[in-house]
N, C-alpha and C. Protein backbone atom coordinates (compact mmCIF):
# COMPACT_ATOMS: atom_id res chain seq x y z
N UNK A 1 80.75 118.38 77.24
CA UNK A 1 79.77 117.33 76.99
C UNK A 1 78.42 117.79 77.53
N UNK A 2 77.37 117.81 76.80
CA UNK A 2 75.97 118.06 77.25
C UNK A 2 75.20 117.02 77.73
N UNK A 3 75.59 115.95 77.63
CA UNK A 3 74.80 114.46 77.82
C UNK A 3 75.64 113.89 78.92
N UNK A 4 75.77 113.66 80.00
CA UNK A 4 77.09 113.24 81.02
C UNK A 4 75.83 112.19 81.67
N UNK A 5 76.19 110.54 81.09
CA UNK A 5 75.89 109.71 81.98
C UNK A 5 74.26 109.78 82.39
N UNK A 6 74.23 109.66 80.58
CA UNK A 6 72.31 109.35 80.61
C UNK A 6 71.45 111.01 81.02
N UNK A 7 72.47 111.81 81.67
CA UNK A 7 71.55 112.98 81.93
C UNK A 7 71.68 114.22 81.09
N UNK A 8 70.96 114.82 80.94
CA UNK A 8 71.21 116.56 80.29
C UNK A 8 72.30 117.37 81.44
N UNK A 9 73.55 117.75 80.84
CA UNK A 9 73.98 118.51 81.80
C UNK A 9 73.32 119.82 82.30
N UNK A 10 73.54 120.47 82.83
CA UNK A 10 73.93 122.09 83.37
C UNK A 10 73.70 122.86 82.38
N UNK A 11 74.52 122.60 81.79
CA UNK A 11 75.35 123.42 80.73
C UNK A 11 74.15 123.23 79.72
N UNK A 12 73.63 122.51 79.08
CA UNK A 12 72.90 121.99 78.18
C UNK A 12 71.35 122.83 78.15
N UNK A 13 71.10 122.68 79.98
CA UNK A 13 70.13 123.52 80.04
C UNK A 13 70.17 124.69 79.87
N UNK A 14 71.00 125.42 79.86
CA UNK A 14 71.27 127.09 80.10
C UNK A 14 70.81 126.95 78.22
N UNK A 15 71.29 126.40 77.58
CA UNK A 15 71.20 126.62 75.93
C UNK A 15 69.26 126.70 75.68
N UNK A 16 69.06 127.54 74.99
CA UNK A 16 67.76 127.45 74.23
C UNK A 16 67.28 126.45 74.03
N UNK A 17 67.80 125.40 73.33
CA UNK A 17 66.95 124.12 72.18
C UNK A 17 66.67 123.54 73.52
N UNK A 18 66.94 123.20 74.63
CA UNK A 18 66.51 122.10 75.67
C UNK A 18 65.20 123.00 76.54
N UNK A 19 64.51 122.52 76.20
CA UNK A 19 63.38 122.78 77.32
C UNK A 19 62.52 121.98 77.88
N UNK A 20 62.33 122.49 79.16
CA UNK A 20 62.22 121.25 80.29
C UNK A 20 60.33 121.29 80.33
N UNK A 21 59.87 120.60 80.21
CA UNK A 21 58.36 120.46 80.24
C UNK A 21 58.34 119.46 81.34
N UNK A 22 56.64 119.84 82.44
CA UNK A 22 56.36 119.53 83.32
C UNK A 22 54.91 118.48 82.74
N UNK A 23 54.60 117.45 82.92
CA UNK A 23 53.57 116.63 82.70
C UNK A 23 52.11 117.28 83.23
N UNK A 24 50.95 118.04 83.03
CA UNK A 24 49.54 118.07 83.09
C UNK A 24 49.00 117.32 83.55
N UNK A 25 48.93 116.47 82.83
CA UNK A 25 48.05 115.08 83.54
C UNK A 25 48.52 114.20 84.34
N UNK A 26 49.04 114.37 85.68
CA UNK A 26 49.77 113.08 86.49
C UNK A 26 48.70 111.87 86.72
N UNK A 27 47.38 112.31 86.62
CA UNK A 27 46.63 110.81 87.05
C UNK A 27 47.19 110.02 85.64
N UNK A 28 47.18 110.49 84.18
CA UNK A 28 47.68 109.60 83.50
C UNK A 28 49.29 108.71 83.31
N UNK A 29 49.90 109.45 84.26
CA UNK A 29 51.53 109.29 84.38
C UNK A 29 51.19 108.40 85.23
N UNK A 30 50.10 108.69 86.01
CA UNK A 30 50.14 107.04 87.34
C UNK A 30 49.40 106.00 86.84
N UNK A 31 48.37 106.15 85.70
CA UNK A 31 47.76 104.96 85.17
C UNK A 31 48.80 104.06 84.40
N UNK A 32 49.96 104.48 84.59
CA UNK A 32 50.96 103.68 83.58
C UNK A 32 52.21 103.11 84.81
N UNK A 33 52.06 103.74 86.19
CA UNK A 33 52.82 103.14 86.75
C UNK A 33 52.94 101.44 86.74
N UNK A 34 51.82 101.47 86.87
CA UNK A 34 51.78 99.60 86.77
C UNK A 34 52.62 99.15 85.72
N UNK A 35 52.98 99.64 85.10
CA UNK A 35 53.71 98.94 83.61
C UNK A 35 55.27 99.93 83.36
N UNK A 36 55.25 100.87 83.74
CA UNK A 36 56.17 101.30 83.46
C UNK A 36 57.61 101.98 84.78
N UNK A 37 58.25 102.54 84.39
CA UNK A 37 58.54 103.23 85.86
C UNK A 37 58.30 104.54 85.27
N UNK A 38 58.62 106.07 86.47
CA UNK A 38 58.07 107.29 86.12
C UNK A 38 58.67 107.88 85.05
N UNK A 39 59.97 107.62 84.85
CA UNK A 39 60.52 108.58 83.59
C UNK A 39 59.87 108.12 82.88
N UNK A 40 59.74 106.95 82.18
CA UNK A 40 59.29 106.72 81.28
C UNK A 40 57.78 106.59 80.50
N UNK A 41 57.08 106.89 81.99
CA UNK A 41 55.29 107.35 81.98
C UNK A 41 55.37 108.11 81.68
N UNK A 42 55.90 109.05 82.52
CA UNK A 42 55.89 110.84 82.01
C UNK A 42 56.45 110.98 80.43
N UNK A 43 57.45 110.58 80.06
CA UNK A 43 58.00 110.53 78.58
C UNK A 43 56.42 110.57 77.35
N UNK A 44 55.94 109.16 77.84
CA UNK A 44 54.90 108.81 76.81
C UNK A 44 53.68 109.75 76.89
N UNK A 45 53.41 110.50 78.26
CA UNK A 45 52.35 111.40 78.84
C UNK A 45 52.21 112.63 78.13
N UNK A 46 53.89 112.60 78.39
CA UNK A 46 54.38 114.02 77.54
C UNK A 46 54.22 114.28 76.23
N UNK A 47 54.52 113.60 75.34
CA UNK A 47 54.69 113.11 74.19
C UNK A 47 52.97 112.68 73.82
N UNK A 48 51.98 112.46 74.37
CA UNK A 48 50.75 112.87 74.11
C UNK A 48 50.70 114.48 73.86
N UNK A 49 50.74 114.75 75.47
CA UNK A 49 50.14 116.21 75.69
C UNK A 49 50.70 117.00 74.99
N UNK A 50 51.92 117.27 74.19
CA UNK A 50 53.08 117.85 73.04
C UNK A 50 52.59 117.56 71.72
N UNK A 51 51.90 116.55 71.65
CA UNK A 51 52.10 115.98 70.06
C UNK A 51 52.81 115.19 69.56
N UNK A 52 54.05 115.44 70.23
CA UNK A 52 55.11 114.93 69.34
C UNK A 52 55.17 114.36 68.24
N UNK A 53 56.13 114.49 67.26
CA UNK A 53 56.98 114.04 65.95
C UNK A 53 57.09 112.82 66.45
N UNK A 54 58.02 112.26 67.52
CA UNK A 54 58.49 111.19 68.16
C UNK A 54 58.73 111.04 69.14
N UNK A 55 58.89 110.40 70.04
CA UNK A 55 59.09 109.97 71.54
C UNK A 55 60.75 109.21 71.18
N UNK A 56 61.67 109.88 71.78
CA UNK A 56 62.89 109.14 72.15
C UNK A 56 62.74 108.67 73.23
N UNK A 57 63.15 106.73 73.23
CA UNK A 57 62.55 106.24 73.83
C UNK A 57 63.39 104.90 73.58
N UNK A 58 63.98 104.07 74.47
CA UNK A 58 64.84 102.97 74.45
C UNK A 58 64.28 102.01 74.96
N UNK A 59 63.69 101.99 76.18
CA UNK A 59 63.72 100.72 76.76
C UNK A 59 61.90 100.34 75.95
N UNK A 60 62.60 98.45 75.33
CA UNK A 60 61.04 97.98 75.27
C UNK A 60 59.72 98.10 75.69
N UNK A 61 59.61 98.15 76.84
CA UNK A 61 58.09 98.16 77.56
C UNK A 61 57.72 99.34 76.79
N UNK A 62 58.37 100.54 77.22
CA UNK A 62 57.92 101.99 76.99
C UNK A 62 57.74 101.96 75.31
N UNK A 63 58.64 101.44 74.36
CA UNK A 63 58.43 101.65 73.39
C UNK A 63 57.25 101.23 73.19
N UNK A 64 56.73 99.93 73.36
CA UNK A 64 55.75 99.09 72.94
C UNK A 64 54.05 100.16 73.27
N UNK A 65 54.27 100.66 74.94
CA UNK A 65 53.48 101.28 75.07
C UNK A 65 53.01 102.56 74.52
N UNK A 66 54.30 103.26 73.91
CA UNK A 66 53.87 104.31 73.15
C UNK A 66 53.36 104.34 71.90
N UNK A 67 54.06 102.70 71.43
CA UNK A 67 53.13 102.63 70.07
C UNK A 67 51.32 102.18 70.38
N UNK A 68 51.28 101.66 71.30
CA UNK A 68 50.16 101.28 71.33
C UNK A 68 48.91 102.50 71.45
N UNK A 69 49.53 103.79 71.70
CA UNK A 69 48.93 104.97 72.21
C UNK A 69 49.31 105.82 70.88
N UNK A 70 50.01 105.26 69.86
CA UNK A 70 49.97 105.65 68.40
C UNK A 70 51.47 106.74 68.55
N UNK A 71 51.87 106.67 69.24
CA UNK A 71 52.98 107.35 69.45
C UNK A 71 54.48 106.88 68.60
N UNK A 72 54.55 107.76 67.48
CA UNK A 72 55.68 107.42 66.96
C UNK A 72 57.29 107.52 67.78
N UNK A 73 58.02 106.27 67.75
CA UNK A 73 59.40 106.47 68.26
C UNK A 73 60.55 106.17 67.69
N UNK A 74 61.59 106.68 68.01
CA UNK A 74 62.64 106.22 67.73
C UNK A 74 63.90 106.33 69.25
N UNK A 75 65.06 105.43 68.90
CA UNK A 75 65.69 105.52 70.13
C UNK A 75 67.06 106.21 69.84
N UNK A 76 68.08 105.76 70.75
CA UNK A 76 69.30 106.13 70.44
C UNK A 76 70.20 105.93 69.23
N UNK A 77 69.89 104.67 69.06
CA UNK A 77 70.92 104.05 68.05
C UNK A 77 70.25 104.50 66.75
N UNK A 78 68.66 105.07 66.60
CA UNK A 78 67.96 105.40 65.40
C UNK A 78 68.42 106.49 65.16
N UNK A 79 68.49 107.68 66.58
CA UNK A 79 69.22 108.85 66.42
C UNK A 79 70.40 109.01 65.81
N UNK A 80 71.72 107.90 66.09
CA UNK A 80 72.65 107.61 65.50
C UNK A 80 72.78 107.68 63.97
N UNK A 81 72.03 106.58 63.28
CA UNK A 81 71.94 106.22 61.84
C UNK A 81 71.16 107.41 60.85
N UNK A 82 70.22 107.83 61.64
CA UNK A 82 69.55 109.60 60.91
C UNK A 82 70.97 110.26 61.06
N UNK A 83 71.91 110.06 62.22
CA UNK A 83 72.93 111.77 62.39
C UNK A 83 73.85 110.80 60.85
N UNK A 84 74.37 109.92 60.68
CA UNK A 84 75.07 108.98 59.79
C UNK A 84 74.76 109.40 58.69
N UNK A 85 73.68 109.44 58.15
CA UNK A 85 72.74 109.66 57.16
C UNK A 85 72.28 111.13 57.03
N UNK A 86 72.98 112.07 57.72
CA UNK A 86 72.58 113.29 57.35
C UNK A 86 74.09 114.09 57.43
N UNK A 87 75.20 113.11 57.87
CA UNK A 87 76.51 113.69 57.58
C UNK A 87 76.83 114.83 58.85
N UNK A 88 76.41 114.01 59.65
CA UNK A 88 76.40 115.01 61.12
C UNK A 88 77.48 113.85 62.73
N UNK A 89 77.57 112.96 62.06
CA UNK A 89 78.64 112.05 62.38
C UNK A 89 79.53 111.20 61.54
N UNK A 90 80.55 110.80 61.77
CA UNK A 90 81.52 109.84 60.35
C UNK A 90 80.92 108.10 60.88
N UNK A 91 80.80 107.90 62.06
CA UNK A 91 80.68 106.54 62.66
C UNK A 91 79.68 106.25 63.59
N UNK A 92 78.48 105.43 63.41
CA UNK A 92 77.72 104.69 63.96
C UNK A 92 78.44 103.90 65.09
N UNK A 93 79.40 102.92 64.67
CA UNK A 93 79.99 102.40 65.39
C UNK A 93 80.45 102.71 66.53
N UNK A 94 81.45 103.70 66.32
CA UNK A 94 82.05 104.48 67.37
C UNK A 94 81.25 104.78 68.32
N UNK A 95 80.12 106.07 68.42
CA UNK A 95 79.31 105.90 68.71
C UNK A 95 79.12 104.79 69.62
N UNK A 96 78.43 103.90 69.12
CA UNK A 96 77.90 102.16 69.79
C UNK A 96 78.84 101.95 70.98
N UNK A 97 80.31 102.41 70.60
CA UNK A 97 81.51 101.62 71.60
C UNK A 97 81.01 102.57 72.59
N UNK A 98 81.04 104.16 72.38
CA UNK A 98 81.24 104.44 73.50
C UNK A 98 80.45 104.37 74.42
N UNK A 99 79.15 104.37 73.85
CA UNK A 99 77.93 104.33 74.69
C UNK A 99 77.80 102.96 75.43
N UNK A 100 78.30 102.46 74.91
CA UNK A 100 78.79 100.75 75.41
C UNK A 100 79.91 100.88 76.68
N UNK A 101 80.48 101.88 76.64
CA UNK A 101 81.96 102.00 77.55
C UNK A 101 81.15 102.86 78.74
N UNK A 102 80.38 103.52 78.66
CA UNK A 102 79.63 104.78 79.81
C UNK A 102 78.19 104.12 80.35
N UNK A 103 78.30 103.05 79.58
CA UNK A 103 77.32 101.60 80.69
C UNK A 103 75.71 101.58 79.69
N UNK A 104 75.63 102.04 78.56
CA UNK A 104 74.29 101.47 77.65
C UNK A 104 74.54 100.68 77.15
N UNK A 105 73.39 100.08 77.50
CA UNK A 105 73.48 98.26 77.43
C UNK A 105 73.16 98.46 75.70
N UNK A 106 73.64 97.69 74.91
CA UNK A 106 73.23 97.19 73.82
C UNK A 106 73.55 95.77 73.39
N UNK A 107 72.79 94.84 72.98
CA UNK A 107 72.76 93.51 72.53
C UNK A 107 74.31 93.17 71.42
N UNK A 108 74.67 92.21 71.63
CA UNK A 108 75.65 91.95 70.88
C UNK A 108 74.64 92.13 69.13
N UNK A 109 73.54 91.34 69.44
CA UNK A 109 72.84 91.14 67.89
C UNK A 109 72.44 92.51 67.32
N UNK A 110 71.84 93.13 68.25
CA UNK A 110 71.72 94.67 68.05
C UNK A 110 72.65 95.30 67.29
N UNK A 111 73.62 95.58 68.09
CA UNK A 111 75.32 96.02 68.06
C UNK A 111 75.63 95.24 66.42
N UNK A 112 75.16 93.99 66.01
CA UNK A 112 75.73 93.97 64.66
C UNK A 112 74.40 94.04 63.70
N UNK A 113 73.91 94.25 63.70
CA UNK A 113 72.51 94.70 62.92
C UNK A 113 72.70 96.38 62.71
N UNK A 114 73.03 96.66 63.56
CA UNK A 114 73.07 98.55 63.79
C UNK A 114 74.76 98.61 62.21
N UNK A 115 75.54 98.07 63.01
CA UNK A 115 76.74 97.62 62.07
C UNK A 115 76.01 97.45 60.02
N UNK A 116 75.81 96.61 60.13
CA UNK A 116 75.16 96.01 58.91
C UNK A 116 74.24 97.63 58.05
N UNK A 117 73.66 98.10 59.26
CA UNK A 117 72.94 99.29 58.42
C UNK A 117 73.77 100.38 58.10
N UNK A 118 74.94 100.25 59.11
CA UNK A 118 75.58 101.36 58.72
C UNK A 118 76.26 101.29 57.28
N UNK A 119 76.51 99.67 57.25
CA UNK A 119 77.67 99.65 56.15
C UNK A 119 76.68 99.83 54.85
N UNK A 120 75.50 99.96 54.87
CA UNK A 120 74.85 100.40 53.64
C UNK A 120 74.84 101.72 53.48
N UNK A 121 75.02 102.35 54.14
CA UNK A 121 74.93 103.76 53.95
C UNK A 121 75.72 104.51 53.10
């Protein structure tokens, strides 16, 4: 497993595709403390100073703030329905349970809305 409990393993890092970037601008990572906590300043900081395609990015506040800074996002469960939709997983659902079983919170309404998109697929 490369993902163990919200974190990048070990193992994950040693691989090429993961690379670890350090934030430039910390006065801007602290102009966001007020609103955010640090992972998730640095995330949106980062995701300036990168460019980024998208900011993966779950919790509300942060989302809201990255759009407001024009920052396109998507989260976990979006990650999900693209891997669904590109034939790189069989189940959304599944998915949902387990991440549900290893303690990510997801909304019951969520949880059947996410459902509903899958079954169009």
């Amino acid at each position: 497993m490369l993902v163990e409990e919200g974190f990048v393993s070990e193992r994950a890092l040693l691989q090429d595709w993961i690379i670890v970037k350090q934030v430039e601008h910390q006065e801007k990572v602290n102009s966001l403390l007020n609103r955010l906590d640090l992972v998730e300043s640095e995330a949106i900081v980062l995701g300036l100073e990168l460019r980024s395609d998208f900011l993966l990015i779950d919790e509300k506040a942060g989302r809201l703030i990255a759009v407001e800074k024009q920052i396109k996002t998507i989260g976990t469960l979006g990650i999900l329905l693209e891997s669904k939709r590109q034939g790189l997983i069989s189940s959304v659902s599944k998915k949902m349970d387990h991440l549900r079983e290893i303690g990510f919170w997801i909304s019951d309404s969520l949880y059947a809305k996410i459902v509903e998109l899958e079954k169009q697929m």
